[in-house]
N, C-alpha and C. Protein backbone atom coordinates (compact mmCIF):
# COMPACT_ATOMS: atom_id res chain seq x y z
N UNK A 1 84.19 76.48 97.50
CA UNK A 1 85.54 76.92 97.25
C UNK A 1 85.55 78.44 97.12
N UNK A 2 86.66 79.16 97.47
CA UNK A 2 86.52 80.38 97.96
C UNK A 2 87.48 80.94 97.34
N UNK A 3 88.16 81.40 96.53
CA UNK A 3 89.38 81.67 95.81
C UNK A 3 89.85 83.13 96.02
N UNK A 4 90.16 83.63 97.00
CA UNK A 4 91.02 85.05 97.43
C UNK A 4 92.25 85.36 96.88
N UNK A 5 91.92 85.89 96.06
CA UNK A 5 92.93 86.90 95.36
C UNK A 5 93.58 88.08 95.91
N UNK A 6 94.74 88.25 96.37
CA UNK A 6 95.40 89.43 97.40
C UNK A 6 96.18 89.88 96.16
N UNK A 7 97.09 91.20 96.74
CA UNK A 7 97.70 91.95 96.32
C UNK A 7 97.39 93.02 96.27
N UNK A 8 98.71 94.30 96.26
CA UNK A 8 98.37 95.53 96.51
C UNK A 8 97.88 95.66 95.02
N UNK A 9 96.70 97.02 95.08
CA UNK A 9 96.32 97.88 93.58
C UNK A 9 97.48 97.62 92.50
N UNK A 10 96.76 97.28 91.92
CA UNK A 10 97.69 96.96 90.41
C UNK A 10 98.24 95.74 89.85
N UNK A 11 98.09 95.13 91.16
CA UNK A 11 98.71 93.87 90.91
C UNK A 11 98.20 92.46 90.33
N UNK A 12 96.99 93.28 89.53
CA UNK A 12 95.67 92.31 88.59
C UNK A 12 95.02 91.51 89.17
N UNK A 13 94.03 91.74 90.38
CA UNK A 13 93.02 90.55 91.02
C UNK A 13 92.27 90.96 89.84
N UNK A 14 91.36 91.66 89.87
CA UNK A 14 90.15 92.16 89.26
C UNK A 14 90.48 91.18 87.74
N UNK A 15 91.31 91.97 87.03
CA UNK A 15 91.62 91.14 85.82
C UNK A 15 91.83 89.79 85.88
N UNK A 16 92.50 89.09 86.81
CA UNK A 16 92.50 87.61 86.61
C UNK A 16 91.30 86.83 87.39
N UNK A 17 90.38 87.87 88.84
CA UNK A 17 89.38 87.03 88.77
C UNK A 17 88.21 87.54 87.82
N UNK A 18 87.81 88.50 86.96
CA UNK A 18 87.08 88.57 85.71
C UNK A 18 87.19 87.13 84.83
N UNK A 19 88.87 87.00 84.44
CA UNK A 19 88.90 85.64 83.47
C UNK A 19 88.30 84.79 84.48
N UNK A 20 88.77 84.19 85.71
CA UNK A 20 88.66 82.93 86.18
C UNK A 20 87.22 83.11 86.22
N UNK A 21 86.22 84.24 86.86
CA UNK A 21 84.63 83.83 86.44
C UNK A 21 83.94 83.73 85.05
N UNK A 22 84.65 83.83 83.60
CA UNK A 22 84.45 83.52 83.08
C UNK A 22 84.50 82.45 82.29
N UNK A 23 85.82 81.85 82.45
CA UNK A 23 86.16 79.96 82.68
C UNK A 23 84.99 79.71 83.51
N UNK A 24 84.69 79.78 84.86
CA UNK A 24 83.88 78.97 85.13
C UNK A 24 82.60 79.32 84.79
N UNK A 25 82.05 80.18 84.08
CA UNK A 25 80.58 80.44 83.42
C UNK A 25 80.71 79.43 82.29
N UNK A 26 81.87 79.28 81.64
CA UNK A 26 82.16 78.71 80.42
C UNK A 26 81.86 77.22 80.60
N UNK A 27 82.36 76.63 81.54
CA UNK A 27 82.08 75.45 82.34
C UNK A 27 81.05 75.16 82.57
N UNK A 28 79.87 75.82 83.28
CA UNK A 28 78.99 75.79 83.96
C UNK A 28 79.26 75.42 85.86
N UNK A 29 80.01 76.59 85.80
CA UNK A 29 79.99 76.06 87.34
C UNK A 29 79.62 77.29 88.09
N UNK A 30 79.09 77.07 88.87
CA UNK A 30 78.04 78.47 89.90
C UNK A 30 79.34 78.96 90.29
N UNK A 31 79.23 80.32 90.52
CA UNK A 31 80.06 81.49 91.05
C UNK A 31 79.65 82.70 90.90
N UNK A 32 80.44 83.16 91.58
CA UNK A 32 80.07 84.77 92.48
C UNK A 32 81.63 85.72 92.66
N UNK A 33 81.72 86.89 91.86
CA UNK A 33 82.96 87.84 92.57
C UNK A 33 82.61 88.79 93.14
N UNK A 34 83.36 89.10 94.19
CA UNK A 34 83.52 89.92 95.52
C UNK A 34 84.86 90.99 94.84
N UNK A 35 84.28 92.07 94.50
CA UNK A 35 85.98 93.04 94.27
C UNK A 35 85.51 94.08 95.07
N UNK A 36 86.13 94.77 95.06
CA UNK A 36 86.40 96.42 95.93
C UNK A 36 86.71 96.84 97.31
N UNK A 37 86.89 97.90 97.62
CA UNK A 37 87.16 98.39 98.42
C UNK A 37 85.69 99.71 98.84
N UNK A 38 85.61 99.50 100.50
CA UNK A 38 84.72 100.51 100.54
C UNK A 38 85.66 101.37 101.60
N UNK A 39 85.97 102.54 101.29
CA UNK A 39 86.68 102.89 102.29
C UNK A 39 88.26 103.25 102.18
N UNK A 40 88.97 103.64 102.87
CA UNK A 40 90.42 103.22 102.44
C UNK A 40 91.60 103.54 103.72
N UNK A 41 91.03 104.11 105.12
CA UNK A 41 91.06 104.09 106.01
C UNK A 41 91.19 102.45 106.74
N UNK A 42 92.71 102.33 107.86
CA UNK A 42 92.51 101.06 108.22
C UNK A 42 91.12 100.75 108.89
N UNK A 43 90.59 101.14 109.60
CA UNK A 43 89.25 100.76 110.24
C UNK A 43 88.35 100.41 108.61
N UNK A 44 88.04 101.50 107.96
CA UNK A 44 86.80 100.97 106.99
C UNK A 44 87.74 99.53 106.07
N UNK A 45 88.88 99.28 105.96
CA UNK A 45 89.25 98.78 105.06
C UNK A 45 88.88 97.04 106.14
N UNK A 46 89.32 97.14 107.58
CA UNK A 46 88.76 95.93 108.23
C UNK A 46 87.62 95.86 108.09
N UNK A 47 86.37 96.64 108.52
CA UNK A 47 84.91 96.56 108.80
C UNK A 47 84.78 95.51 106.67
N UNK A 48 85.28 96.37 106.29
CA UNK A 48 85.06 95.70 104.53
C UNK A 48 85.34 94.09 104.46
N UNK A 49 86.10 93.62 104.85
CA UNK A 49 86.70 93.10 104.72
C UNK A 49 86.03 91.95 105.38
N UNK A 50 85.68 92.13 106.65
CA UNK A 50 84.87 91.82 107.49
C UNK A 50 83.44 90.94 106.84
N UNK A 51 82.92 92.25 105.94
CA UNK A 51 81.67 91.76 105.26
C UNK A 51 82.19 90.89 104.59
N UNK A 52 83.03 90.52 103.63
CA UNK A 52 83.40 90.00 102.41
C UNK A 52 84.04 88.59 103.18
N UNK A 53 84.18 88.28 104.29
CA UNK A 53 84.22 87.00 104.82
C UNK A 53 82.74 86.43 105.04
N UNK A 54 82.05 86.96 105.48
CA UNK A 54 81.11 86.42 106.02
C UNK A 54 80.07 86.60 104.43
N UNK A 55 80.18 87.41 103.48
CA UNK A 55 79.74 86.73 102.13
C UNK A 55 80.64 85.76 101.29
N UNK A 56 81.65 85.72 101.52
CA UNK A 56 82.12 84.20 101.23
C UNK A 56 82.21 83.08 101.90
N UNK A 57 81.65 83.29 103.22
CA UNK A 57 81.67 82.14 104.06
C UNK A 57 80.04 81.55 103.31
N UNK A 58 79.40 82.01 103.51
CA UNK A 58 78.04 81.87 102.58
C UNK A 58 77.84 81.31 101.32
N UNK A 59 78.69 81.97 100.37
CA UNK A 59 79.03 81.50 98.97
C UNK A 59 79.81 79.90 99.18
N UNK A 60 80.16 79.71 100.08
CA UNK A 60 81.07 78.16 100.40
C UNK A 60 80.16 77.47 100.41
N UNK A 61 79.31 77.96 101.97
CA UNK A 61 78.44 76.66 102.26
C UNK A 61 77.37 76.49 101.55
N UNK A 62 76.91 77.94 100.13
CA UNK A 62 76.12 77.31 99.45
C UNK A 62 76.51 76.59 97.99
N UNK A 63 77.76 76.14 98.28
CA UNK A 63 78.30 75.50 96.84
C UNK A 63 78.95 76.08 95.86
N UNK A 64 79.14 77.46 96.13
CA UNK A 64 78.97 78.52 95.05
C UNK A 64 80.71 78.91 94.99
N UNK A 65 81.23 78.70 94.11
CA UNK A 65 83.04 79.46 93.86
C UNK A 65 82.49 80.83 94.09
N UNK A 66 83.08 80.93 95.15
CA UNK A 66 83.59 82.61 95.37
C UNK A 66 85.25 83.21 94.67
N UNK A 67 84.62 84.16 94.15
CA UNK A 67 85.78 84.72 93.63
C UNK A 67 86.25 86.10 93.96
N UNK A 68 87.11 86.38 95.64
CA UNK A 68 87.47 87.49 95.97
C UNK A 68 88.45 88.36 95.52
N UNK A 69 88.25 89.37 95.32
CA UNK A 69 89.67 90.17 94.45
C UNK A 69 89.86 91.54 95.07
N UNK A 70 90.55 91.55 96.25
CA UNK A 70 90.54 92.37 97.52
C UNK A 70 91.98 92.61 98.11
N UNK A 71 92.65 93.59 98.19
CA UNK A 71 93.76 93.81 98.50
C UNK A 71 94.17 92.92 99.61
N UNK A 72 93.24 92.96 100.78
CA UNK A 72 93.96 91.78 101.84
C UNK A 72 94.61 92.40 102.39
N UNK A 73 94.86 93.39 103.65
CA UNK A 73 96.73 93.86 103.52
C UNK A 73 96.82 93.11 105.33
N UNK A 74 95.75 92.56 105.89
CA UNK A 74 96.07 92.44 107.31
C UNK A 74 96.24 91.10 107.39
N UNK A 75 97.26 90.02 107.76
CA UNK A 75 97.90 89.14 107.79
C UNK A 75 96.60 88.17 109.10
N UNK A 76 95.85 89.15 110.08
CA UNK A 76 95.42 88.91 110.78
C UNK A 76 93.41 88.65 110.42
N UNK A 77 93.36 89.06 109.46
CA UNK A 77 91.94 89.01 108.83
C UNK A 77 92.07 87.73 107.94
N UNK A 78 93.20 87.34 107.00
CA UNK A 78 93.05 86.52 106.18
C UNK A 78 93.16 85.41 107.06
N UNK A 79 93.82 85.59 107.88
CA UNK A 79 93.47 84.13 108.59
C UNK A 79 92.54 83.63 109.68
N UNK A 80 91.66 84.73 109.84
CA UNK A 80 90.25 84.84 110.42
C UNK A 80 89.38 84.29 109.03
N UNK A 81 89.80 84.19 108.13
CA UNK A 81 89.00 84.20 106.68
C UNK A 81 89.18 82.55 106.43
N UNK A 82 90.54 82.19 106.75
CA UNK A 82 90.99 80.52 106.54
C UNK A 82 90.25 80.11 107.67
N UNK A 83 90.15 80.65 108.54
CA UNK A 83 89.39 79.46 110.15
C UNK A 83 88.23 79.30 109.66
N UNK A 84 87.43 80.36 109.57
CA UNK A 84 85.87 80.47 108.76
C UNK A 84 85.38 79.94 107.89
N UNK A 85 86.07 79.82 106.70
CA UNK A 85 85.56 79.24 105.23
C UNK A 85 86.20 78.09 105.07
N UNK A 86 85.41 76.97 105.61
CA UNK A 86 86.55 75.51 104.83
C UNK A 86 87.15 75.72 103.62
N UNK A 87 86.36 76.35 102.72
CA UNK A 87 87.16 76.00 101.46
C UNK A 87 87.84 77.38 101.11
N UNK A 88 88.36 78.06 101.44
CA UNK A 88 89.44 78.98 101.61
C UNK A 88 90.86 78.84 101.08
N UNK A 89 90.94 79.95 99.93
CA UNK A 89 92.23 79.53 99.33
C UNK A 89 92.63 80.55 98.90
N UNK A 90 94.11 80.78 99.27
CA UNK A 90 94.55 82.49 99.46
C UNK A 90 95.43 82.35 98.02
N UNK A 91 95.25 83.51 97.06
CA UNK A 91 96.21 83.02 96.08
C UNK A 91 96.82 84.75 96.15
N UNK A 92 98.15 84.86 96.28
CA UNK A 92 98.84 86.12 96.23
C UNK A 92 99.72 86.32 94.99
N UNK A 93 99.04 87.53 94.61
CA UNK A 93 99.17 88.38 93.14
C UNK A 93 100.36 89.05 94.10
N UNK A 94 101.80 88.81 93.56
CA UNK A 94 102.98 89.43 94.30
C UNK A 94 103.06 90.69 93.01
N UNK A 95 103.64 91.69 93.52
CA UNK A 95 104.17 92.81 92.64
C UNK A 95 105.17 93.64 93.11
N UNK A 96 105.16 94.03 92.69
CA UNK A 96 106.83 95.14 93.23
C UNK A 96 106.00 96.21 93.50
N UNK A 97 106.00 97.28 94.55
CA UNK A 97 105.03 98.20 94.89
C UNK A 97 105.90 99.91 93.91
N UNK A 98 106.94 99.63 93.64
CA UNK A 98 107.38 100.17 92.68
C UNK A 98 107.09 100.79 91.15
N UNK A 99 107.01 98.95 90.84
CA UNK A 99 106.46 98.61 89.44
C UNK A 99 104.66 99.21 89.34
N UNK A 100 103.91 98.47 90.55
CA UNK A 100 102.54 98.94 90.03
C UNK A 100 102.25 100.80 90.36
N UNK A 101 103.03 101.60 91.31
CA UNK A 101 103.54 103.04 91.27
C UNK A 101 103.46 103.32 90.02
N UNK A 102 104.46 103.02 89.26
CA UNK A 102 105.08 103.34 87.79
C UNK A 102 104.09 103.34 86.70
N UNK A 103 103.75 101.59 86.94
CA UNK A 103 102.52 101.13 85.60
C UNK A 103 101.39 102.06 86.36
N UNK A 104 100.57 102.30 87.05
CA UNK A 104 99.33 102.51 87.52
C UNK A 104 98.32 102.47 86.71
N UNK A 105 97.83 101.59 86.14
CA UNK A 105 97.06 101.26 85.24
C UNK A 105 95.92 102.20 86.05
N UNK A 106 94.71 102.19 86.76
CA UNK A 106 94.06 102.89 87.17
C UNK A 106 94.44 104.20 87.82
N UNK A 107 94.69 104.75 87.81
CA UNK A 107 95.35 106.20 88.19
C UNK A 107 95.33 105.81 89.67
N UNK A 108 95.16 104.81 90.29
CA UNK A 108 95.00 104.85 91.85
C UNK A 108 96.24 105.60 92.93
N UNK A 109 97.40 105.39 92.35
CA UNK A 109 98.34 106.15 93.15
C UNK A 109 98.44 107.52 92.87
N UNK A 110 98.46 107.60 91.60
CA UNK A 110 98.81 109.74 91.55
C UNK A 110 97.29 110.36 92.03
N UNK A 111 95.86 109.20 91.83
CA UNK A 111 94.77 109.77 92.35
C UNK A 111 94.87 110.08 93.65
N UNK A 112 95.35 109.60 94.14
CA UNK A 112 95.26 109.33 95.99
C UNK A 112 96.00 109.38 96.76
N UNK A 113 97.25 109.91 95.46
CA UNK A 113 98.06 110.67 96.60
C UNK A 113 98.07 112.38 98.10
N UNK A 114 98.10 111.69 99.03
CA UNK A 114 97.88 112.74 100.19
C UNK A 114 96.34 112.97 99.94
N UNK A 115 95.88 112.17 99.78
CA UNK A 115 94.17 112.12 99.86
C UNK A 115 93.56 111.04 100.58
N UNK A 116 94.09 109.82 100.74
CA UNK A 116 93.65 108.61 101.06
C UNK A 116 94.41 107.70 101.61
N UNK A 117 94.82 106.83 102.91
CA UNK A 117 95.07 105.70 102.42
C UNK A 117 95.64 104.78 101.36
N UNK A 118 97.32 104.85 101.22
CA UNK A 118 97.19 103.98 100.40
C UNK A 118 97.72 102.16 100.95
N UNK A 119 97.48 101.40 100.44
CA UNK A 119 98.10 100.16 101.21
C UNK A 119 99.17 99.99 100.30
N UNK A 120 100.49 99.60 100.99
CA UNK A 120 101.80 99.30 100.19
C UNK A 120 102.87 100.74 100.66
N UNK A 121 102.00 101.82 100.58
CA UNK A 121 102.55 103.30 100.80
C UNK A 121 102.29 103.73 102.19
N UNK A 122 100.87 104.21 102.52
CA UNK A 122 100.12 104.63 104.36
C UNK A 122 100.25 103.96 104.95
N UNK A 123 99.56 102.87 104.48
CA UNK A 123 98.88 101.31 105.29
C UNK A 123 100.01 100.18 104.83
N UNK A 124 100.18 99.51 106.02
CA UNK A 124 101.38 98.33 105.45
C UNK A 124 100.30 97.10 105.34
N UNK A 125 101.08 96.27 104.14
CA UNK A 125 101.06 95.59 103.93
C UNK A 125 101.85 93.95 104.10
N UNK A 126 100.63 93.35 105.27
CA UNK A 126 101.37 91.74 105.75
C UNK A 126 101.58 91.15 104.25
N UNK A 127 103.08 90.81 104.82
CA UNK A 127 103.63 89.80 103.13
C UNK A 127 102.57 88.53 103.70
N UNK A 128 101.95 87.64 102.73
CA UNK A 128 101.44 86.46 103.34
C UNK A 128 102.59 85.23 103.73
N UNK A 129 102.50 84.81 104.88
CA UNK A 129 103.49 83.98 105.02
C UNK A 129 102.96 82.04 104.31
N UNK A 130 101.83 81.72 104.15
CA UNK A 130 101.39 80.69 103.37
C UNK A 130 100.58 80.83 102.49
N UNK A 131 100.60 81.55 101.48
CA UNK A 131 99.74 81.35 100.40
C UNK A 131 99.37 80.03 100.09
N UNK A 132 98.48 80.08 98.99
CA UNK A 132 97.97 78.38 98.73
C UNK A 132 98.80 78.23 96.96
N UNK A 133 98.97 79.32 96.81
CA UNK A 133 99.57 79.58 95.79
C UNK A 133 100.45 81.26 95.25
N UNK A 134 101.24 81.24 95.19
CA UNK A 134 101.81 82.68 94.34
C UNK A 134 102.31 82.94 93.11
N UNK A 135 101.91 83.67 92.92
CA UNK A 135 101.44 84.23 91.14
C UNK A 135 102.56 85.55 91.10
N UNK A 136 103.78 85.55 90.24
CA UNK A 136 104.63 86.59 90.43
C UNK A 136 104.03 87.41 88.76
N UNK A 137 103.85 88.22 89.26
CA UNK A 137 102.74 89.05 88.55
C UNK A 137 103.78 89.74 87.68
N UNK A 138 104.69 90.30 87.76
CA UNK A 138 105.89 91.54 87.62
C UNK A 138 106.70 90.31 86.36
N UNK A 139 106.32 89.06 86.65
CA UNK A 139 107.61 88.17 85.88
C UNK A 139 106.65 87.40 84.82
N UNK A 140 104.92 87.19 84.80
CA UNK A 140 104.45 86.12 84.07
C UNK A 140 103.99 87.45 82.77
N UNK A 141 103.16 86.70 82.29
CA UNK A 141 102.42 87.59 81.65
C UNK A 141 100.96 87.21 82.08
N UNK A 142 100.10 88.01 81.19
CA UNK A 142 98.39 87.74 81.78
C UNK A 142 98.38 86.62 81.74
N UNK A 143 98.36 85.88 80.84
CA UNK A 143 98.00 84.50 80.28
C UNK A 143 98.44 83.47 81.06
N UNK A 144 100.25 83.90 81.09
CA UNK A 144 100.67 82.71 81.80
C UNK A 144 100.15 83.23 83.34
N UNK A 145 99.83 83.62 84.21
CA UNK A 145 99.34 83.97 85.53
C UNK A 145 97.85 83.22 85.48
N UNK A 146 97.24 83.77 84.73
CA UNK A 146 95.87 83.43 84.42
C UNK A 146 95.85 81.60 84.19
N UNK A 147 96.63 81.12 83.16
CA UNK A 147 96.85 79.96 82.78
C UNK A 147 97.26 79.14 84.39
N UNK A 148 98.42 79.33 84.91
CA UNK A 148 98.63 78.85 86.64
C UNK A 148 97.60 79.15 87.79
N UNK A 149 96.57 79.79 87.56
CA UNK A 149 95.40 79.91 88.70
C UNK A 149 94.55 78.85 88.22
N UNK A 150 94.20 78.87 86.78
CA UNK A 150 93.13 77.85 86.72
C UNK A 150 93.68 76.27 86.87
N UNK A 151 94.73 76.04 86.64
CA UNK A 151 95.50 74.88 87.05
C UNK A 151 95.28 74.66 88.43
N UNK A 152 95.40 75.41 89.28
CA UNK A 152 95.20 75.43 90.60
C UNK A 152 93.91 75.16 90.77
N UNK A 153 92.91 75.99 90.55
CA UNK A 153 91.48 75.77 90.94
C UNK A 153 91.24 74.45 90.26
N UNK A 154 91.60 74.01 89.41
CA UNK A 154 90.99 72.43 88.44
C UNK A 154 91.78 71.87 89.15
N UNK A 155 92.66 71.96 90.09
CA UNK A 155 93.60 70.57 90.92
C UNK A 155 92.44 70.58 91.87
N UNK A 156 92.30 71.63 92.79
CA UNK A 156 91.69 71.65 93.90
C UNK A 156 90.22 71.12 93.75
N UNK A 157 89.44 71.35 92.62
CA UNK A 157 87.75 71.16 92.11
C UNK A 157 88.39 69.81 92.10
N UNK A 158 89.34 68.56 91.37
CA UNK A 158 89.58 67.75 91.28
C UNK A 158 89.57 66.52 92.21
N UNK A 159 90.98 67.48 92.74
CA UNK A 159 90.51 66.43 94.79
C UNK A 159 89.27 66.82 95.66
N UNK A 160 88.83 68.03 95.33
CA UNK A 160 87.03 67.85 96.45
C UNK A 160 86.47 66.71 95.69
N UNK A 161 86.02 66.63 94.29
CA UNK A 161 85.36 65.44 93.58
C UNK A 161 85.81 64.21 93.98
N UNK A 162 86.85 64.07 94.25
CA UNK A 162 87.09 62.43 94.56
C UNK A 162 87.00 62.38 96.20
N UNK A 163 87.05 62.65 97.13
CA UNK A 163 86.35 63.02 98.39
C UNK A 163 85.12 63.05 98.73
């Protein structure tokens, strides 16, 4: 199982897949997170992206919850990512590109402004048209966001077990 976490900067992958690998340490269930960015240029941000399929295609077939927490912004990679990984499951951290501007919890926008790449701002961002789930980030709080992913992953761990 492969659990991809999208959304532009700010929009809490990192923070909600931190909790979700720690539920499942808590559990005892094998896993692995995938966060960052190398790069921020569209080319380095594909070539990245690139890698991080083919280490979660790996993390699948060796049993292992992958836990990706990766902006995602090409509509055309994530679903190079669903053909690849049977167990592939896109969960989109929605935000207002406004709101995470404003909040910038990591200085990432006033850092990088006219310096970099940004996705949401330089680089567009594909809305996902099927998530497996969406998480309105701007409207829950941590908990309750956090609380609706693991519901999700314990449905999904649920029906592979009886299969």
């Amino acid at each position: 199982m492969i659990i991809w976490l999208i959304g532009i900067s700010g929009a809490g992958k990192t923070t909600l897949g931190v909790r979700l690998r720690e539920h499942l340490d808590e559990k005892g269930i094998p896993n692995y997170m995938l966060d960052g960015d190398l790069g921020y240029t569209p080319a380095d941000r594909e070539a990245n992206i690139k890698r991080i399929i083919l280490a979660a295609y790996v993390l699948d077939r060796c049993g292992i919850v992958g836990i990706v927490c990766n902006i995602s912004p090409f509509a055309h990679l994530r679903a190079l990512a669903r053909a690849k990984i049977d167990g592939y499951h896109e969960i989109y951290l929605h935000k207002d590109l406004r709101i995470s501007q404003a909040d910038d919890v990591k200085g990432v926008y006033a850092d990088s402004q006219g310096k970099s790449d940004l996705v949401g701002v330089d680089i567009g961002f594909d809305e996902p048209q099927h998530p497996d789930l969406v998480i309105e980030v701007d409207t829950e709080s941590v908990e309750e966001s956090f609380r609706r992913l693991v519901e999700y992953v314990e449905n999904v761990m649920d029906k592979e077990a009886i299969m």
